[in-house]
Protein backbone atom coordinates (compact mmCIF):
# COMPACT_ATOMS: atom_id res chain seq x y z
CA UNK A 1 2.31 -2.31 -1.32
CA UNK A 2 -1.05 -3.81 -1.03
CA UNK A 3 -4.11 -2.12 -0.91
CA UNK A 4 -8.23 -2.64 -0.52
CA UNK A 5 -10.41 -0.55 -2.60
CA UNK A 6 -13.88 -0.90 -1.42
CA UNK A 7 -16.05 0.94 -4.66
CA UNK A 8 -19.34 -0.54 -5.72
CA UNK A 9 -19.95 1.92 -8.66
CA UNK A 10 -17.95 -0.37 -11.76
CA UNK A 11 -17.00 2.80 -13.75
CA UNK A 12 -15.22 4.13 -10.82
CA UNK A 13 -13.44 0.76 -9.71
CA UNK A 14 -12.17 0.04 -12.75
CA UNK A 15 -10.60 3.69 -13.34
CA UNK A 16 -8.72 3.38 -10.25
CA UNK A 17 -7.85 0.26 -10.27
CA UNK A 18 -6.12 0.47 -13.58
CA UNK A 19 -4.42 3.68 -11.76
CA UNK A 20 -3.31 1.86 -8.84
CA UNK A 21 -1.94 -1.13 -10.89
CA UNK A 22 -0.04 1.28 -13.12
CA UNK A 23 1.44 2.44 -9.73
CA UNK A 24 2.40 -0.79 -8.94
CA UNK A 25 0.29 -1.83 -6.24
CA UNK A 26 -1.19 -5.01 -5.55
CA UNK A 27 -4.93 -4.31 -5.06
CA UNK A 28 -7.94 -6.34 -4.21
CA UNK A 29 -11.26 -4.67 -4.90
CA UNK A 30 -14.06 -5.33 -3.69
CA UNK A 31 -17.80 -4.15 -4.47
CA UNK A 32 -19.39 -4.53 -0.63
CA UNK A 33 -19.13 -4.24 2.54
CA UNK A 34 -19.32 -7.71 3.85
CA UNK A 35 -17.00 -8.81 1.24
CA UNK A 36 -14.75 -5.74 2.62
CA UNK A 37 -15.19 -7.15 6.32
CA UNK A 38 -14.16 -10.52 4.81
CA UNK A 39 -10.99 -9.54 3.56
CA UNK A 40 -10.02 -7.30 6.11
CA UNK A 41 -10.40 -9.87 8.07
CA UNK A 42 -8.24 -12.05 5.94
CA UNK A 43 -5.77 -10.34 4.47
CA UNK A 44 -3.31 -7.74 5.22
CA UNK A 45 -3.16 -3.93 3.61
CA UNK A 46 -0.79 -1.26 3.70
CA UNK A 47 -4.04 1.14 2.79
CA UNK A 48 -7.58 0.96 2.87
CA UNK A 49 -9.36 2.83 0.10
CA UNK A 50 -12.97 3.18 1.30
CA UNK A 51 -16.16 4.34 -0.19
CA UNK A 52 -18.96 4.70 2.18
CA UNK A 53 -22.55 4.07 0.17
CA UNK A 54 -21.88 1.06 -0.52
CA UNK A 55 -24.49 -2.39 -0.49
CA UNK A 56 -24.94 -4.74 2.20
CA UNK A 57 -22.73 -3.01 4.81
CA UNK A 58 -21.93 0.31 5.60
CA UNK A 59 -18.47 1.51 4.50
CA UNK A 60 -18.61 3.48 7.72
CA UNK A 61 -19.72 0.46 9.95
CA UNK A 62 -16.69 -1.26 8.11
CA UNK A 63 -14.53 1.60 8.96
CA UNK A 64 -15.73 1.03 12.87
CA UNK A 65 -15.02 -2.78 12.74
CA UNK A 66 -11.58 -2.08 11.63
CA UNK A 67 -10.70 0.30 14.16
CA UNK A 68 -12.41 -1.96 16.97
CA UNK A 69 -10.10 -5.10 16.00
CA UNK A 70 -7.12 -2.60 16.94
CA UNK A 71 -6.06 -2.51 12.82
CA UNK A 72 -4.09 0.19 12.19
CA UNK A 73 -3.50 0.63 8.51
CA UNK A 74 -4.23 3.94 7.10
CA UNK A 75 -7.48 4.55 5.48
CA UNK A 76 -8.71 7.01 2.89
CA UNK A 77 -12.66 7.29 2.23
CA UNK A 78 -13.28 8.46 -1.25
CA UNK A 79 -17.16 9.54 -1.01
CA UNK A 80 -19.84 12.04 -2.53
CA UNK A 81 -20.98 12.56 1.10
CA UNK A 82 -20.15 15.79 0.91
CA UNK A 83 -21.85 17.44 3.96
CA UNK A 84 -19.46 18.94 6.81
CA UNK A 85 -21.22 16.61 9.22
CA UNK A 86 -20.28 13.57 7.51
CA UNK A 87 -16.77 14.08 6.85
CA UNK A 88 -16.50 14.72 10.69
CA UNK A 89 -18.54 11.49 11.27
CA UNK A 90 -15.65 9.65 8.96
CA UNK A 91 -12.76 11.03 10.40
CA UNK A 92 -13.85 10.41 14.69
CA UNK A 93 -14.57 6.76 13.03
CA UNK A 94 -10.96 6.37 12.15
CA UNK A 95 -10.25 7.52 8.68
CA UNK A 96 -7.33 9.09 7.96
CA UNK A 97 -8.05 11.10 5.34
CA UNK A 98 -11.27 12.09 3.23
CA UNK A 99 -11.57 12.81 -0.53
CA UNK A 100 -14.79 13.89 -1.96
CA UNK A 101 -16.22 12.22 -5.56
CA UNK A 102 -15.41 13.33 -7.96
CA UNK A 103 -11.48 13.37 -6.99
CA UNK A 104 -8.47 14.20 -9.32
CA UNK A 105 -6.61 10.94 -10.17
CA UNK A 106 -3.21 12.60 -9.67
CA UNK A 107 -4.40 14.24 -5.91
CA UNK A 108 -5.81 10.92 -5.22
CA UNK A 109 -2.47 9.19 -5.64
CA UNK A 110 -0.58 12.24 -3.78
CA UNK A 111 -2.58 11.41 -0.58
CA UNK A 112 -1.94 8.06 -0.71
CA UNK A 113 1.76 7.91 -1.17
CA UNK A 114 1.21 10.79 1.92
CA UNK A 115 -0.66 8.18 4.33
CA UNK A 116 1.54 5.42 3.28
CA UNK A 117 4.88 7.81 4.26
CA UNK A 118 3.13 8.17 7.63
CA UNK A 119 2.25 4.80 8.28
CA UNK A 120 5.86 4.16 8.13
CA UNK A 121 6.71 6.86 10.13
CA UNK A 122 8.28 9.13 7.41
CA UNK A 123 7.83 12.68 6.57
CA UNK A 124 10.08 13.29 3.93
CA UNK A 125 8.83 12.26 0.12
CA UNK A 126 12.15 10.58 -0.61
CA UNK A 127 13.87 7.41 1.15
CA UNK A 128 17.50 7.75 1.65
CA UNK A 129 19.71 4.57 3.38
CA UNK A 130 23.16 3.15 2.99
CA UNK A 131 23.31 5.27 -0.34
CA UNK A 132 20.51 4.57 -1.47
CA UNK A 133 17.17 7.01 -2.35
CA UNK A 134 13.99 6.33 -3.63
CA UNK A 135 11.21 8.39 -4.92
CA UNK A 136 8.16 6.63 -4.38
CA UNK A 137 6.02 9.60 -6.11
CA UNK A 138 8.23 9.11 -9.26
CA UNK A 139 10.09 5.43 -8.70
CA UNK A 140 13.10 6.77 -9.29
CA UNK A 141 15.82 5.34 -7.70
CA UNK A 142 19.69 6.10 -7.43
CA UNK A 143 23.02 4.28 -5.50
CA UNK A 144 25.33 7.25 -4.70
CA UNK A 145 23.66 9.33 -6.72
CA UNK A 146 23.76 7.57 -9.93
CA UNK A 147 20.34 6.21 -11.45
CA UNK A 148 19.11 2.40 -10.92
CA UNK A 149 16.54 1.07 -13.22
CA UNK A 150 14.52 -1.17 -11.11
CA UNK A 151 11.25 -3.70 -12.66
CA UNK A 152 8.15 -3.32 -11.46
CA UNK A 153 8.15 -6.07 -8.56
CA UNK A 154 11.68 -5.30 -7.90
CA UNK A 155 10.31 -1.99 -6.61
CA UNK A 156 7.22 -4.04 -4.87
CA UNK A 157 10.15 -5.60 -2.61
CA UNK A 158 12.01 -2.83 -1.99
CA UNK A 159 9.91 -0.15 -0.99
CA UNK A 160 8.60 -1.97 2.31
CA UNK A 161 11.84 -2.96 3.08
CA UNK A 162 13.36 0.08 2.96
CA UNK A 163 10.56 2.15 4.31
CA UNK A 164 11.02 0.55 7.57
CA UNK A 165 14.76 -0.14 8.32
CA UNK A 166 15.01 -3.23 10.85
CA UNK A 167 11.65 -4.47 10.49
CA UNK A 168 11.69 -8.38 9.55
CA UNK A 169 9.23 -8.77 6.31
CA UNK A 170 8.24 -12.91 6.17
CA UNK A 171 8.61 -14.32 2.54
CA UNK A 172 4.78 -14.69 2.60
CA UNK A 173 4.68 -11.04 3.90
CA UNK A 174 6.33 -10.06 0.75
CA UNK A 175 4.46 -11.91 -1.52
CA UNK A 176 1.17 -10.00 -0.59
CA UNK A 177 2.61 -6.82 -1.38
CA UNK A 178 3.44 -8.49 -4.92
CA UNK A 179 0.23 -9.97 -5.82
CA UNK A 180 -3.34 -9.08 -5.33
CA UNK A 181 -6.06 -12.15 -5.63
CA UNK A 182 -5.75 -13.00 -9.16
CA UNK A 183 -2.35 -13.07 -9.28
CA UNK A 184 -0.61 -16.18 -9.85
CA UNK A 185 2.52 -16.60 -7.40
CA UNK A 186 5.47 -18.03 -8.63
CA UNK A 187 7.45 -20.14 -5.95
CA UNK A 188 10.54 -18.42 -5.65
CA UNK A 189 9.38 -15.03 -6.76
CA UNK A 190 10.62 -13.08 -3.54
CA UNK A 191 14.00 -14.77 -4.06
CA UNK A 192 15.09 -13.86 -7.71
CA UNK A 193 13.49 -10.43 -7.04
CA UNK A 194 15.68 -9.94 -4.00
CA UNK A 195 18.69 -11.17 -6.01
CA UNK A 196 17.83 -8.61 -8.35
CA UNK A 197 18.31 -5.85 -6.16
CA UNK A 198 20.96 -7.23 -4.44
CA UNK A 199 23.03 -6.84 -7.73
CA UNK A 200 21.71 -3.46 -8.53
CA UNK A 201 21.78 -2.05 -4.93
CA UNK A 202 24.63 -3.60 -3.48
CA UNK A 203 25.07 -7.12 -1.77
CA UNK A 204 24.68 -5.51 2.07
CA UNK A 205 21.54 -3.74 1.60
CA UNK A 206 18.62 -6.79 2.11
CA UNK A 207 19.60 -9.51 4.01
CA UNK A 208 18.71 -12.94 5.08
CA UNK A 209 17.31 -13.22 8.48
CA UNK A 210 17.37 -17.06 8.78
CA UNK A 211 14.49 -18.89 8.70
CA UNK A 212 12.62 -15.56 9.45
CA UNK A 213 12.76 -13.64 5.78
CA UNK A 214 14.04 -10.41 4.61
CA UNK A 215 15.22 -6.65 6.19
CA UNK A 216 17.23 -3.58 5.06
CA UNK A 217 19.19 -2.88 8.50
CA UNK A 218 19.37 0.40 10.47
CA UNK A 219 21.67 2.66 9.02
């Protein structure tokens, strides 16, 4: 999963984005709003992390923008505007959730793994298809009940797969939740990664949609 943290205060940014990586997300931060705008504008997220007091533009003016191009990933403002009024003001903009600074790391995580179960339309904490489950709260995951060790971007592929049975995911699709900007991107990365699981998780569960890319098919 990829996400965009929008936090201009360095101390802050570099907490959570050693948090998020440790989670295994791709993430591209960014310090302002116009270089927000820019890569929302850019480059797709599964989940916005947005603080509000931040230079040049607005986080809530970036929040608007979104919404008014029709973009509908989830987003979470993390703010010290703490004030009833404002937290109103951030939700009728289009946030999805709202955290006040200074947030538990742990809680922080919990709501987004929450946002990014509804995103995909799913309520319950663990994934189960064609015998397989996965905890994304834990990344555990088990074939018939029996644990799987998977690597770190073995996991990357999976989860969107899996999250949305039947949904076509592009090779380039793929590769963005791998890698945030610094990343460098190996060629055939999505391949020997989907090989991978194919061997751990059984040879039916991804599959080749020619010339299109990758899906896990309705059960």
């Amino acid at each position: 999963m990829r996400l965009l943290l929008l936090e201009d205060d360095v101390m802050i940014g570099e907490a959570v984005l050693d948090l998020l990586r440790a989670e295994q997300y791709a993430v591209d931060w960014v310090k302002d709003g116009e270089a927000a705008e820019s890569a929302l504008r850019t480059q797709q997220y599964d989940l916005v992390l947005l603080d509000l007091g931040v230079p040049r533009r607005d986080g809530l003016e970036v929040l608007r923008s979104l919404r008014a191009r029709k973009q509908r990933m989830p987003v979470l403002i993390a703010t010290a505007r703490d004030s009833v009024q404002q937290r109103i003001e951030g939700l009728d903009a289009g946030a999805d959730d709202y955290v006040l600074k200074p947030y538990d790391l742990d809680e922080l995580l919990a709501r987004i793994r929450a946002l990014l179960r509804r995103a995909a339309g799913r309520a319950e904490p663990v994934y189960e298809h064609m015998g397989v489950s996965i905890n994304p709260a834990t990344r555990e995951v088990a074939v018939d009940g029996q644990p799987v060790v998977l690597s770190a971007r073995e996991w990357a592929v999976l989860e969107p797969l899996i999250a949305r049975p039947g949904m076509v995911l592009s090779r380039a699709q793929l590769e963005e939740k791998l890698y945030s900007w610094k990343d460098e991107i190996s060629s055939n990365a999505v391949e020997v990664y989907v090989h991978g699981l194919r061997k751990k998780l059984g040879a039916e569960l991804i599959r080749n949609v020619r010339g299109v890319g990758y899906m896990v098919p309705k059960a």
